[in-house]
N, C-alpha and C. Protein backbone atom coordinates (compact mmCIF):
# COMPACT_ATOMS: atom_id res chain seq x y z
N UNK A 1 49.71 65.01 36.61
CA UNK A 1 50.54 64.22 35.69
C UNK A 1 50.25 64.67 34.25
N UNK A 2 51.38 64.64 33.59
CA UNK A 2 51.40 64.84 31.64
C UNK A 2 50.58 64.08 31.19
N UNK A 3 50.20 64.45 30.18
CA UNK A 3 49.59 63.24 29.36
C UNK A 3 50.35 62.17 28.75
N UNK A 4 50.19 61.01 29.18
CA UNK A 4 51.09 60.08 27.98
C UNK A 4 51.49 60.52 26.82
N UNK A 5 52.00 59.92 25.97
CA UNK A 5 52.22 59.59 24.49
C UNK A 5 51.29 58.16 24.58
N UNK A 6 50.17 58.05 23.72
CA UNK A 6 49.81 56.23 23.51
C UNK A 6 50.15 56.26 21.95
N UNK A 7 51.24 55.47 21.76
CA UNK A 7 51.25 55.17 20.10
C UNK A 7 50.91 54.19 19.63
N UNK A 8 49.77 53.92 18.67
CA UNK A 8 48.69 53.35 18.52
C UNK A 8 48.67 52.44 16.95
N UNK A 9 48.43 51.85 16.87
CA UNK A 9 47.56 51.51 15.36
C UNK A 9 46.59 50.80 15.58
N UNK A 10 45.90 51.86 14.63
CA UNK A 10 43.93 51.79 14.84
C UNK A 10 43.59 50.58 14.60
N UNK A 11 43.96 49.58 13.52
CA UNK A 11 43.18 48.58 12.98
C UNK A 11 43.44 47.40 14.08
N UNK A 12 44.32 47.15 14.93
CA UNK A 12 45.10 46.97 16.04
C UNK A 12 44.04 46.34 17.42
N UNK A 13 43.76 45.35 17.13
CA UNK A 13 42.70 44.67 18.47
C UNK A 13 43.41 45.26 19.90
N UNK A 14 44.63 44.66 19.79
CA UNK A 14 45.29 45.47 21.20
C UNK A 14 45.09 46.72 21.48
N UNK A 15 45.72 47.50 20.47
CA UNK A 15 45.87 48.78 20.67
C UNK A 15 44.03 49.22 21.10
N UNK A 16 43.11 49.22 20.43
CA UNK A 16 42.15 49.30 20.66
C UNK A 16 41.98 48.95 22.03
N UNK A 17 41.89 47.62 22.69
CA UNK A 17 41.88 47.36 23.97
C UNK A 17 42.59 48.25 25.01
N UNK A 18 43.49 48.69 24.87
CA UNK A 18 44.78 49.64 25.57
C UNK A 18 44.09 50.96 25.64
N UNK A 19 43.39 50.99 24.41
CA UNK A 19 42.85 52.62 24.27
C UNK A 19 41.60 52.54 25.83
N UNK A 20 40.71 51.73 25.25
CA UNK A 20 39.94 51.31 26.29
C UNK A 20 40.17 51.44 27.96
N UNK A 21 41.27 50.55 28.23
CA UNK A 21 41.21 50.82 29.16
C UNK A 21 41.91 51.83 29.81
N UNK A 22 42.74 52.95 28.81
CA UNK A 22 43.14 54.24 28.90
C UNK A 22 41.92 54.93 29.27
N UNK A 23 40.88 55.34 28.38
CA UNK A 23 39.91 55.58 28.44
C UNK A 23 39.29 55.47 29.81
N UNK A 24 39.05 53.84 30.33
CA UNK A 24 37.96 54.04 31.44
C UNK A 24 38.44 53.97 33.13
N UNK A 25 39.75 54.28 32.62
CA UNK A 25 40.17 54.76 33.95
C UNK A 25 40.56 56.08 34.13
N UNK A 26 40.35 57.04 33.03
CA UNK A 26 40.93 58.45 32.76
C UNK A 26 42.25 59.05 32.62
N UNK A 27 43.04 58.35 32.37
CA UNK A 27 44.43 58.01 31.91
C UNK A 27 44.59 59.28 30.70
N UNK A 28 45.19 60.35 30.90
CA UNK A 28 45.20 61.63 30.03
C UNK A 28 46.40 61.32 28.95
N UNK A 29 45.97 61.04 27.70
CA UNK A 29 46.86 60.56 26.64
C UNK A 29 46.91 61.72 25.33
N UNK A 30 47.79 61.58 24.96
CA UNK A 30 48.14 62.15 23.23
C UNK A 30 47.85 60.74 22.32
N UNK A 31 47.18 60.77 21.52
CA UNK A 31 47.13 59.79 20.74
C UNK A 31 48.16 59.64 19.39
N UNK A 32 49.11 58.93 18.93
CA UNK A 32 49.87 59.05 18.14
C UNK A 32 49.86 57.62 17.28
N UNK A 33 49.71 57.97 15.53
CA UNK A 33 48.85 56.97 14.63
C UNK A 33 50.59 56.43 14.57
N UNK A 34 51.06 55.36 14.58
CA UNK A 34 53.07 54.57 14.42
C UNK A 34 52.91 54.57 13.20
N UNK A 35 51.65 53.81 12.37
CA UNK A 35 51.91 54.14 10.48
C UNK A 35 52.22 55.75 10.09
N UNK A 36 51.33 56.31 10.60
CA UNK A 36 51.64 57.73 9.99
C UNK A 36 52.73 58.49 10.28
N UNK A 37 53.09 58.31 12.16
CA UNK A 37 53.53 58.99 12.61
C UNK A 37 55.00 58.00 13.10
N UNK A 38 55.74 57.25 12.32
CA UNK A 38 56.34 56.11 12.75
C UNK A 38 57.48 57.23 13.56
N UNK A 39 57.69 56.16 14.57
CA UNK A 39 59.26 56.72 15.50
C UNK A 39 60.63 57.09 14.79
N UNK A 40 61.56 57.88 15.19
CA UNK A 40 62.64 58.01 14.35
C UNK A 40 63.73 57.27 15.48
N UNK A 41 64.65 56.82 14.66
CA UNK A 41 65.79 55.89 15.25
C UNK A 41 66.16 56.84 16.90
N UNK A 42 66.46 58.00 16.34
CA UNK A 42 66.88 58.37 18.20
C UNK A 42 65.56 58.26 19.10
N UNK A 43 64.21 58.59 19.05
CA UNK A 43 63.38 58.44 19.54
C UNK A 43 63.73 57.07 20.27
N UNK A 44 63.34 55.96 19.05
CA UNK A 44 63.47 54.82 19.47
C UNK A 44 64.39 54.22 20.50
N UNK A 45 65.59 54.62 19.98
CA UNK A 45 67.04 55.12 21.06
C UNK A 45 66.74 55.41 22.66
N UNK A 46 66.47 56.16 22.68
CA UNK A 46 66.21 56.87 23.70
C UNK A 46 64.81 56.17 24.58
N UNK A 47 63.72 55.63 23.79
CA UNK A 47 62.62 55.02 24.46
C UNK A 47 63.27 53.59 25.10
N UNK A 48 63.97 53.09 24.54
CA UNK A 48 64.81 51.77 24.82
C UNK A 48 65.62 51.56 26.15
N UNK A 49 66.43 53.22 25.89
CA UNK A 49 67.27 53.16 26.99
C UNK A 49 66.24 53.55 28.57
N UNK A 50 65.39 54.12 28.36
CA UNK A 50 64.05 54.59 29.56
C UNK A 50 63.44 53.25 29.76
N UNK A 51 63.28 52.29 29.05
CA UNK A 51 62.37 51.51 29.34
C UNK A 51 63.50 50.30 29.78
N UNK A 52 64.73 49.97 29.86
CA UNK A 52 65.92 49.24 30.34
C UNK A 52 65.24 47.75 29.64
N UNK A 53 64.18 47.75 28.38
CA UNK A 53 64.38 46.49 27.68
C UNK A 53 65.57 46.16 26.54
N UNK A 54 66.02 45.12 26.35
CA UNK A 54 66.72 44.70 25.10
C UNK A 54 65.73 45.39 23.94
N UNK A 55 66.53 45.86 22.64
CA UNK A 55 65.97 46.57 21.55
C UNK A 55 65.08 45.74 21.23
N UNK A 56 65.12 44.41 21.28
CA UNK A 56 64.14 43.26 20.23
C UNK A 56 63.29 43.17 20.73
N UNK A 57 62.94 43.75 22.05
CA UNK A 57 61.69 43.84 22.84
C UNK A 57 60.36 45.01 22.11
N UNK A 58 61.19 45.72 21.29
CA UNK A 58 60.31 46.70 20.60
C UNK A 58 60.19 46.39 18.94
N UNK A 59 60.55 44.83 18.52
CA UNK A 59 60.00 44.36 17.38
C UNK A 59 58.55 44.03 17.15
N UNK A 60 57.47 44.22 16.49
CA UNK A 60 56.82 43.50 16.37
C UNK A 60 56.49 41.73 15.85
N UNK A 61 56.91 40.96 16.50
CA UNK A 61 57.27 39.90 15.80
C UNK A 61 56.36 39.11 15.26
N UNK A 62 54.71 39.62 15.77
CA UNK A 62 53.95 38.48 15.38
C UNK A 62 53.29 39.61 13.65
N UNK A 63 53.89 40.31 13.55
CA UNK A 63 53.70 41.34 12.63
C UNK A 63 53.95 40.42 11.18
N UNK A 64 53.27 40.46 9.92
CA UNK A 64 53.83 40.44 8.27
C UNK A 64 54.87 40.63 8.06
N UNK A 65 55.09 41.88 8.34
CA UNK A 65 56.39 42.61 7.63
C UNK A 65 57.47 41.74 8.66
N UNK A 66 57.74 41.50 9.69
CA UNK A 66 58.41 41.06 10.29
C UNK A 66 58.85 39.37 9.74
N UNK A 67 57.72 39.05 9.85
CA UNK A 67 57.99 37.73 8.86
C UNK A 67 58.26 37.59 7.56
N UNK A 68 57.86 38.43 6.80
CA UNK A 68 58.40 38.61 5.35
C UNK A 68 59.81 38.76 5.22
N UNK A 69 60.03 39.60 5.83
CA UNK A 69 61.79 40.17 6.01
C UNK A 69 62.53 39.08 6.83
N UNK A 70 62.17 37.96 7.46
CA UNK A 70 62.97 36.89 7.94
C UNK A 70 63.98 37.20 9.26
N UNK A 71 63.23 38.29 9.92
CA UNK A 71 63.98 39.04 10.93
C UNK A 71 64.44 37.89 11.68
N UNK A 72 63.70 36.81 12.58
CA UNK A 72 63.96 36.46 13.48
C UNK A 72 65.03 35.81 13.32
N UNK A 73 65.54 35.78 12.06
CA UNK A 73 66.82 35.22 11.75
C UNK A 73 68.11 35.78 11.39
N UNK A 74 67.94 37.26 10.87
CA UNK A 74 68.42 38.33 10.67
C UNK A 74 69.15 39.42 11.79
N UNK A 75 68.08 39.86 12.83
CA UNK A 75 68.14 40.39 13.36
C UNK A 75 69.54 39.87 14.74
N UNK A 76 70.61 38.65 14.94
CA UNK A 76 70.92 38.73 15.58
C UNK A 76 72.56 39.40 15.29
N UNK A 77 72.47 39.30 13.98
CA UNK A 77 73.85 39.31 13.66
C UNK A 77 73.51 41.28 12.98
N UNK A 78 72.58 41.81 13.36
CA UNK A 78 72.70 42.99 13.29
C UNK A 78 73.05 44.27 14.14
N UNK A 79 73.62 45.31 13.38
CA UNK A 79 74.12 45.94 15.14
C UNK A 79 73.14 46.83 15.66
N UNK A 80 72.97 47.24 16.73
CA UNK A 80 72.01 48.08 17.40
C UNK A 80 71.59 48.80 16.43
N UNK A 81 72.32 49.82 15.75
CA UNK A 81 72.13 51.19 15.08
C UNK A 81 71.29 50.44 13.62
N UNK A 82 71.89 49.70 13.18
CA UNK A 82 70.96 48.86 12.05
C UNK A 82 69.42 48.18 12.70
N UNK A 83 69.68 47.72 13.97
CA UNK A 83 68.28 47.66 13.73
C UNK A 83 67.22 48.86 14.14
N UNK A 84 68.09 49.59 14.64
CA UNK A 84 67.38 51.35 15.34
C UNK A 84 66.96 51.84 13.93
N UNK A 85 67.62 51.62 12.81
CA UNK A 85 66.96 52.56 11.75
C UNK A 85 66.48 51.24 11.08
N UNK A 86 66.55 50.19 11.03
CA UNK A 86 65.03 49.47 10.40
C UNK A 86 63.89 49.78 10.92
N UNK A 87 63.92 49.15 12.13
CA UNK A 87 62.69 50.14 13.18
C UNK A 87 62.07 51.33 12.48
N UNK A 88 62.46 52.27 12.69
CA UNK A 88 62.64 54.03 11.97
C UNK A 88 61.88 53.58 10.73
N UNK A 89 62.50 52.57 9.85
CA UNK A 89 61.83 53.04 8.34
C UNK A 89 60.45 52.39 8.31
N UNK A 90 59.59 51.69 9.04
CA UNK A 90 58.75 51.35 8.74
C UNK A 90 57.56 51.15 10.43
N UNK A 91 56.56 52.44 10.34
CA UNK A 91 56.08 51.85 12.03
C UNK A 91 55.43 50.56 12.47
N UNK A 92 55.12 49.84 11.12
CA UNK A 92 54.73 48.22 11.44
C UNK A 92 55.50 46.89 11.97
N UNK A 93 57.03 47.37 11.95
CA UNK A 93 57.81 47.00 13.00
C UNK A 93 57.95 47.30 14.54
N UNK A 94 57.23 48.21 14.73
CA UNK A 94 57.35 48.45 16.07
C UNK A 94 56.33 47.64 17.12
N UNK A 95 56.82 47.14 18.18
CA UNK A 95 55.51 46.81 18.73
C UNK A 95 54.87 47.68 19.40
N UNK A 96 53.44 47.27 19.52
CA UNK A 96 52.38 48.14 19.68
C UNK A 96 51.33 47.61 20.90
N UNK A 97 50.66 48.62 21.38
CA UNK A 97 50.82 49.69 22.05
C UNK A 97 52.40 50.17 22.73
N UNK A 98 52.43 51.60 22.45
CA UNK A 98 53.30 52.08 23.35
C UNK A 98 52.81 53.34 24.03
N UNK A 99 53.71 53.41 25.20
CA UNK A 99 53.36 54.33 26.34
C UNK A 99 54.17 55.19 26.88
N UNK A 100 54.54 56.13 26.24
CA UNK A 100 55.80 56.72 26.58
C UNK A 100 55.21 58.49 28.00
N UNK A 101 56.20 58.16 29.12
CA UNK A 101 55.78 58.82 29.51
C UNK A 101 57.18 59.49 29.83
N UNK A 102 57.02 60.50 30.99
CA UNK A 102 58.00 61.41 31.08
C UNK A 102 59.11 60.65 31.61
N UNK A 103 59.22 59.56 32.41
CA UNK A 103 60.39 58.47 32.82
C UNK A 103 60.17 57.22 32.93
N UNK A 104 59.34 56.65 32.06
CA UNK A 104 59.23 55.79 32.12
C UNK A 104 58.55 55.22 30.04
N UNK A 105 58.61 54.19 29.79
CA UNK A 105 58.13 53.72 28.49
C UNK A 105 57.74 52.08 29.03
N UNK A 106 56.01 52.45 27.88
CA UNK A 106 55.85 50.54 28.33
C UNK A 106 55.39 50.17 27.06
N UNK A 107 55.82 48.95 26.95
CA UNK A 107 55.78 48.55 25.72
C UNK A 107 54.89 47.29 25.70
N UNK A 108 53.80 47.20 24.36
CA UNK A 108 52.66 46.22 24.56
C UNK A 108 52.24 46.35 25.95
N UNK A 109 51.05 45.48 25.48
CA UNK A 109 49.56 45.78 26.46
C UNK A 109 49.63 44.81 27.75
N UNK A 110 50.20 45.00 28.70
CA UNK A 110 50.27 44.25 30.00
C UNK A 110 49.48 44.94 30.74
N UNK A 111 48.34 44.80 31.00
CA UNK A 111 47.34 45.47 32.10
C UNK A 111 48.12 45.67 33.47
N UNK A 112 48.50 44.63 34.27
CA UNK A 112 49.52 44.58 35.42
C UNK A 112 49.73 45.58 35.59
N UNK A 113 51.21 45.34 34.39
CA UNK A 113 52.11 46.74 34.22
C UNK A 113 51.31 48.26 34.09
N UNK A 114 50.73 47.98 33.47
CA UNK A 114 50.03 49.78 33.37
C UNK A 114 49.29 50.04 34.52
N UNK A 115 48.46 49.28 34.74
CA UNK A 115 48.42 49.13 36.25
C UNK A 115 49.05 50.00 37.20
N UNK A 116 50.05 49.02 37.64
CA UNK A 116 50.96 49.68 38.35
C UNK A 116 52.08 51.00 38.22
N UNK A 117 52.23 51.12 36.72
CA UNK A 117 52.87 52.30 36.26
C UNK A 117 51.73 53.43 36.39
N UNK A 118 50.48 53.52 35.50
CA UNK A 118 49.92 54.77 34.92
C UNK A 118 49.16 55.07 36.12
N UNK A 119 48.60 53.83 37.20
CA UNK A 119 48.13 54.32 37.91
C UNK A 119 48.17 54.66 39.44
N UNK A 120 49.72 54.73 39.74
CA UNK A 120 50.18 54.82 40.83
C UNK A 120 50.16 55.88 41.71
N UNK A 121 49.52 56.88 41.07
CA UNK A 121 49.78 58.31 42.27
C UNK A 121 48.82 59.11 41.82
């Protein structure tokens, strides 16, 4: 198997935890920093449509910036492509951990799920 994509932010209790248990099960990853290295709208696009969640599933909502900007109120009357490039302009909107693999994307830290995805074969 490829190595994941894990896209990460360090300061990030989760993400940290995710790394972890990437780590101690030997789970072969690329590490990718979302502040530095934030997603671009087709990326995002495209991870959305692989992972068959609704886009708002890849907000960070318990995030600052998310609350500052008044999304949860905002965001319904916006259209896909507007919120694909809000996403895009800033990686502290995104939620975090992500797991992008060759057919599949998981989004936040569900042990279960990774579980059963990363470690199936």
């Amino acid at each position: 198997m490829n190595p994941v994509v894990f896209i990460q932010y360090e300061s990030c209790s989760t993400c940290r935890k995710a790394r972890a248990w990437l780590d101690s099960r030997g789970v072969a990853y690329v590490s990718r920093p979302i502040k530095e290295e934030r997603p671009a709208a087709e990326e995002l696009k495209k991870w959305q449509a692989m992972s068959g969640l609704p886009l708002k599933k890849f907000f960070n909502t318990s995030g600052l910036l998310y609350k500052s900007l008044h999304l949860k109120d905002r965001l319904p009357a916006m259209t896909e492509e507007e919120q694909l490039e809000l996403l895009a302009s800033d990686g502290m909107l995104v939620k975090r951990p992500l797991v992008i693999g060759e057919d599949f994307v998981l989004v936040g830290f569900k042990e279960a799920q990774w579980e059963e995805t990363l470690l199936r074969g």
